[in-house]
N, C-alpha and C. Protein backbone atom coordinates (compact mmCIF):
# COMPACT_ATOMS: atom_id res chain seq x y z
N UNK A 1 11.69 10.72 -24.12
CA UNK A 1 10.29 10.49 -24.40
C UNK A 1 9.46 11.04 -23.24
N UNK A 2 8.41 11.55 -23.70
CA UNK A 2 7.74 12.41 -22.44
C UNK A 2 6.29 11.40 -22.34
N UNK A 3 5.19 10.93 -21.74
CA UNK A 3 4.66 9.99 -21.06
C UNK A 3 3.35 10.96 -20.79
N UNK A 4 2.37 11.04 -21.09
CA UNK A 4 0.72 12.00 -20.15
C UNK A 4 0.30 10.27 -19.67
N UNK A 5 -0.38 10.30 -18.74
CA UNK A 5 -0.99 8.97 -18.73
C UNK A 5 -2.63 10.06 -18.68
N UNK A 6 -3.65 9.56 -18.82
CA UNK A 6 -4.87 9.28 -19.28
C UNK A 6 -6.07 9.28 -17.97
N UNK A 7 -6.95 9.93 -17.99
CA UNK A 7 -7.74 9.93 -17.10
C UNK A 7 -7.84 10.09 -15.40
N UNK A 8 -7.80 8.39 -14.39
CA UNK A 8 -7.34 8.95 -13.21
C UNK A 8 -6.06 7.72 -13.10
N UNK A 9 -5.31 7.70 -14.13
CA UNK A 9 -4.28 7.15 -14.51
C UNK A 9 -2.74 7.99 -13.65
N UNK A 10 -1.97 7.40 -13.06
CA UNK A 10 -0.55 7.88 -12.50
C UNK A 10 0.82 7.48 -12.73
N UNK A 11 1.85 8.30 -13.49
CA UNK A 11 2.96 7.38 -13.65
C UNK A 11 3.80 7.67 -12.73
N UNK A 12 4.45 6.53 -12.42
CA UNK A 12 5.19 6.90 -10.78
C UNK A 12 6.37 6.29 -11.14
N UNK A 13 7.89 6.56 -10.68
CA UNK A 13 9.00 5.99 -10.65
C UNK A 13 9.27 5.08 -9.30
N UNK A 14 9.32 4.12 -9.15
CA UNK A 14 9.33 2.82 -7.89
C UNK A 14 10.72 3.49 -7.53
N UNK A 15 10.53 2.97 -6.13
CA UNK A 15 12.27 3.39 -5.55
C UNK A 15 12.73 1.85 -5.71
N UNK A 16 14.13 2.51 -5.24
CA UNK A 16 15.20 1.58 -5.33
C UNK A 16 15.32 0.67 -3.76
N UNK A 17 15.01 -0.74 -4.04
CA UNK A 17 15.04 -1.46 -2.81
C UNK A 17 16.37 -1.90 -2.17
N UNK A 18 15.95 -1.94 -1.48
CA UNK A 18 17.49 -2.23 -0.79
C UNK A 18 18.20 -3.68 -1.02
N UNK A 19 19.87 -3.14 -1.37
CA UNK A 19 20.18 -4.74 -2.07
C UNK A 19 21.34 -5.41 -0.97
N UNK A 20 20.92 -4.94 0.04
CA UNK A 20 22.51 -5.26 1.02
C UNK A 20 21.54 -5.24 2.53
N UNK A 21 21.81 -6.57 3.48
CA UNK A 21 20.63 -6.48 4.53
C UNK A 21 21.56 -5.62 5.57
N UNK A 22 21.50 -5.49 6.46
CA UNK A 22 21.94 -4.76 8.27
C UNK A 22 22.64 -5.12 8.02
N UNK A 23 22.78 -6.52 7.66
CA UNK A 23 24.36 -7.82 8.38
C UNK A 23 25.04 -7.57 7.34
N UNK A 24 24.98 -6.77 5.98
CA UNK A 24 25.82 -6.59 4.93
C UNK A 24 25.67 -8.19 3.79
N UNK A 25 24.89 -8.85 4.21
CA UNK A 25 24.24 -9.50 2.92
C UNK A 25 24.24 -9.04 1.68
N UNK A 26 24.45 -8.90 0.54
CA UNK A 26 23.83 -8.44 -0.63
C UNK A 26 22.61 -9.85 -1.05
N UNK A 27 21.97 -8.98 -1.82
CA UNK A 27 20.75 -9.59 -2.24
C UNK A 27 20.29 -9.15 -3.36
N UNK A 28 20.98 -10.25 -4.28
CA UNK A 28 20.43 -10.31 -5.79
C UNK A 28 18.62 -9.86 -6.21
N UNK A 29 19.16 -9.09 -7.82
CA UNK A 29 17.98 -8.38 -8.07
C UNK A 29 16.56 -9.67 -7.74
N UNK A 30 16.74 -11.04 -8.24
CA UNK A 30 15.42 -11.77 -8.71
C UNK A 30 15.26 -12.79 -7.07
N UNK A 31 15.51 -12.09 -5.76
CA UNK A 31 14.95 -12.24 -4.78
C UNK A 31 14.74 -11.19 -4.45
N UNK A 32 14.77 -9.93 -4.82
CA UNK A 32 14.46 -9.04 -3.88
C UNK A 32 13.14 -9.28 -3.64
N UNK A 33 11.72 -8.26 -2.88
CA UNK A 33 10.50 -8.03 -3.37
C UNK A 33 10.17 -6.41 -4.00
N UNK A 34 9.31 -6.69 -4.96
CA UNK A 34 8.63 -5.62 -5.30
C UNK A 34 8.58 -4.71 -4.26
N UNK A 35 9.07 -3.45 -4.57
CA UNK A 35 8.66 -2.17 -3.28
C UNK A 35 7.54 -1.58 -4.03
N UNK A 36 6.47 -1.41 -2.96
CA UNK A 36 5.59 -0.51 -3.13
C UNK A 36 5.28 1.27 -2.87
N UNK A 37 6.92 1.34 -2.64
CA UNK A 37 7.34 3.28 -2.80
C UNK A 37 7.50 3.31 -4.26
N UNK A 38 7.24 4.74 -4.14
CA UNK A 38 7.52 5.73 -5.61
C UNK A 38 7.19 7.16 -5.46
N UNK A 39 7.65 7.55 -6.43
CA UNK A 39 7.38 8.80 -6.53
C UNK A 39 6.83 9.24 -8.00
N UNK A 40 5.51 10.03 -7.62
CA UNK A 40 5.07 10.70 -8.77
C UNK A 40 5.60 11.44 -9.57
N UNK A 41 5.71 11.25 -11.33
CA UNK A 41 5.93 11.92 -12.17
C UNK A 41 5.30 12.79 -13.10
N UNK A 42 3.76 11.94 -13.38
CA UNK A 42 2.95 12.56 -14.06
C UNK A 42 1.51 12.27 -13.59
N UNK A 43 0.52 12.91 -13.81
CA UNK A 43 -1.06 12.91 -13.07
C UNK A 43 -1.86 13.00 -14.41
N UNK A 44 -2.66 12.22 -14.54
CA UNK A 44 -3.84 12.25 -15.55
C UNK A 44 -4.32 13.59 -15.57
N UNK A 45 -5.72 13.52 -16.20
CA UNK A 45 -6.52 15.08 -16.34
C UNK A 45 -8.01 14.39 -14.91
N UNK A 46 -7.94 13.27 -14.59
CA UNK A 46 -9.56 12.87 -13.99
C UNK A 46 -8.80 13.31 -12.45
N UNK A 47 -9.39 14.82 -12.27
CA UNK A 47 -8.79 15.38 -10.99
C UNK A 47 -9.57 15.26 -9.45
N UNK A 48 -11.04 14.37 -10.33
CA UNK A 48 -11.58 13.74 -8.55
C UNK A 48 -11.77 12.69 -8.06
N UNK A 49 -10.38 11.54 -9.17
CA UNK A 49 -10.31 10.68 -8.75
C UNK A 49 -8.50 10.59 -8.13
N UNK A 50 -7.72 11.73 -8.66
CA UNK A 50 -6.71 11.78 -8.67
C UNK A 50 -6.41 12.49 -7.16
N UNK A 51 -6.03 11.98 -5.87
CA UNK A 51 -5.51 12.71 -5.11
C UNK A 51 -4.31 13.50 -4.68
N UNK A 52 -3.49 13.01 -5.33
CA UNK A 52 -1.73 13.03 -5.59
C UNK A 52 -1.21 13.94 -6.38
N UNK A 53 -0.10 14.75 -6.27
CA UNK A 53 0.37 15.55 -7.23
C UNK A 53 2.00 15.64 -7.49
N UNK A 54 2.56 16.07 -8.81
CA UNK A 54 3.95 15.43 -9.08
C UNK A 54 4.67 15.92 -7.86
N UNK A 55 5.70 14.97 -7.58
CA UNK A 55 6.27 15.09 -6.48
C UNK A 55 6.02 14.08 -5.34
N UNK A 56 4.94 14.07 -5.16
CA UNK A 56 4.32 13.67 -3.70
C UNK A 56 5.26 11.88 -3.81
N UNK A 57 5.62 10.99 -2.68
CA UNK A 57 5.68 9.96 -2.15
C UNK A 57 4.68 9.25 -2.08
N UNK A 58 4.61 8.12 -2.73
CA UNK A 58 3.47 7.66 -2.37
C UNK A 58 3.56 6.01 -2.16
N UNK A 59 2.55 5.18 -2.00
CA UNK A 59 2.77 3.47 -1.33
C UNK A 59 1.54 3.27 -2.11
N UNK A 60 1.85 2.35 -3.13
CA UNK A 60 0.73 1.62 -4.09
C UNK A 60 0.60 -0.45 -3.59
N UNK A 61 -0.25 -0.11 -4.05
CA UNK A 61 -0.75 -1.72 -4.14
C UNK A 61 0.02 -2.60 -4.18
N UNK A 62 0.83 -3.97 -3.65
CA UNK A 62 1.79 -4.36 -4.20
C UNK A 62 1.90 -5.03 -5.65
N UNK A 63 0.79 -5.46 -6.45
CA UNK A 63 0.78 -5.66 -7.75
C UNK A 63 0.33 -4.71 -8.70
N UNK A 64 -0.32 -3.53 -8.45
CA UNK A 64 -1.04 -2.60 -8.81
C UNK A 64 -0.04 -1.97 -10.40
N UNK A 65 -0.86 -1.64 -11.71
CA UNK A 65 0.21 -0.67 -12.19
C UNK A 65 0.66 -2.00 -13.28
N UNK A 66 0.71 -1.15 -14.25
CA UNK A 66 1.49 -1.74 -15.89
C UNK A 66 3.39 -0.80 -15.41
N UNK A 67 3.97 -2.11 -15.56
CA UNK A 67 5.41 -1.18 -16.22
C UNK A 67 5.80 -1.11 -17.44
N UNK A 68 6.85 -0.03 -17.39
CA UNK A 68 6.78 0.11 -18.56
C UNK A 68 8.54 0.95 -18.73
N UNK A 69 9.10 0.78 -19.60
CA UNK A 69 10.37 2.11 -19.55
C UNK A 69 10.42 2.73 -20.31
N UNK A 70 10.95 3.98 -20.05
CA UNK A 70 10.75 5.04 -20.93
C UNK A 70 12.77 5.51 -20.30
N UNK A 71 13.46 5.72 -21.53
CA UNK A 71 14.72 6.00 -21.76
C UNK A 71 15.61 5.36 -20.83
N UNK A 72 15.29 3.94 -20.79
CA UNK A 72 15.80 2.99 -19.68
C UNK A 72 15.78 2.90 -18.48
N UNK A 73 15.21 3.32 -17.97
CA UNK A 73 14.22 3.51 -16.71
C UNK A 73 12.76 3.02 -16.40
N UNK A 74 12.87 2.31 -15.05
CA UNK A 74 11.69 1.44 -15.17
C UNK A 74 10.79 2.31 -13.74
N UNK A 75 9.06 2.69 -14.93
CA UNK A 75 8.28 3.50 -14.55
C UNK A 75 6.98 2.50 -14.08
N UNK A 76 5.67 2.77 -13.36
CA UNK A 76 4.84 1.85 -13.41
C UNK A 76 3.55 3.27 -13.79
N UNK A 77 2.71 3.04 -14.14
CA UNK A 77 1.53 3.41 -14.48
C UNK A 77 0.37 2.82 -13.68
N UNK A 78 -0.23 3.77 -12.65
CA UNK A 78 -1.14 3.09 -11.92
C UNK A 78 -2.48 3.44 -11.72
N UNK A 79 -3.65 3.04 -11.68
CA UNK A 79 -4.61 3.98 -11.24
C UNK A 79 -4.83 4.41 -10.34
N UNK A 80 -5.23 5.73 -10.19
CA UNK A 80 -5.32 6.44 -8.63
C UNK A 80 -6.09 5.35 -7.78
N UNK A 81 -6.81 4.65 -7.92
CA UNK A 81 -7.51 3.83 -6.71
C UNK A 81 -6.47 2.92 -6.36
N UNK A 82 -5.75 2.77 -6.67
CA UNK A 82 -4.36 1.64 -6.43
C UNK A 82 -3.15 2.07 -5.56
N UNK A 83 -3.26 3.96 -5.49
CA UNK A 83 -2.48 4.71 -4.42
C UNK A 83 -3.09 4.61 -3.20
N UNK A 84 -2.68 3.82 -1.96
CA UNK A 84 -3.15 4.00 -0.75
C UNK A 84 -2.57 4.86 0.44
N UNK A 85 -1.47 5.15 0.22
CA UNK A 85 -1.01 6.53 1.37
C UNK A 85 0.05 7.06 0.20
N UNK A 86 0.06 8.34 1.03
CA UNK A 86 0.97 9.72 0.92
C UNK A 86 2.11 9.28 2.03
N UNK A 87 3.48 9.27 1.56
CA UNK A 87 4.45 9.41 2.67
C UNK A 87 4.60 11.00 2.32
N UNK A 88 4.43 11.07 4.19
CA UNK A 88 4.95 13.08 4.21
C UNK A 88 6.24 12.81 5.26
């Protein structure tokens, strides 16, 4: 299934948090926290609200963003005002 999101709308894939601490802990999925990395997949058409482009790293809001999955994979949909840095 292919996904456009809408205006200054962003769909981003969240990374994968870490499930094992330094000390070799593992740490079940429903304590982890929400990570606020991802990476861009798709960019709306509203290009002067949109700063970001596919590819880029980026650090969103920590509640920011509808999820959603698309072919079992869990995506979030966010609005560009909800992206606050670029990791370079």
């Amino acid at each position: 299934m292919k996904v456009k999101p809408l205006a200054d709308r962003v769909l981003v894939k969240p990374e994968k948090s870490e499930s094992k601490t330094a000390g070799g802990i593992i740490i079940p999925d429903t304590a982890q926290e929400k990570t606020q990395k991802a990476s861009v997949i798709a960019v709306g058409d509203d290009k002067e609200k949109i700063k970001v482009k596919v590819g880029d790293k980026i650090i969103h809001d920590k509640y920011a963003g509808s999820a959603i999955k698309i072919d079992g994979d869990d995506y979030l949909i966010v609005k560009g005002e909800d992206i606050i840095a670029v990791i370079e």
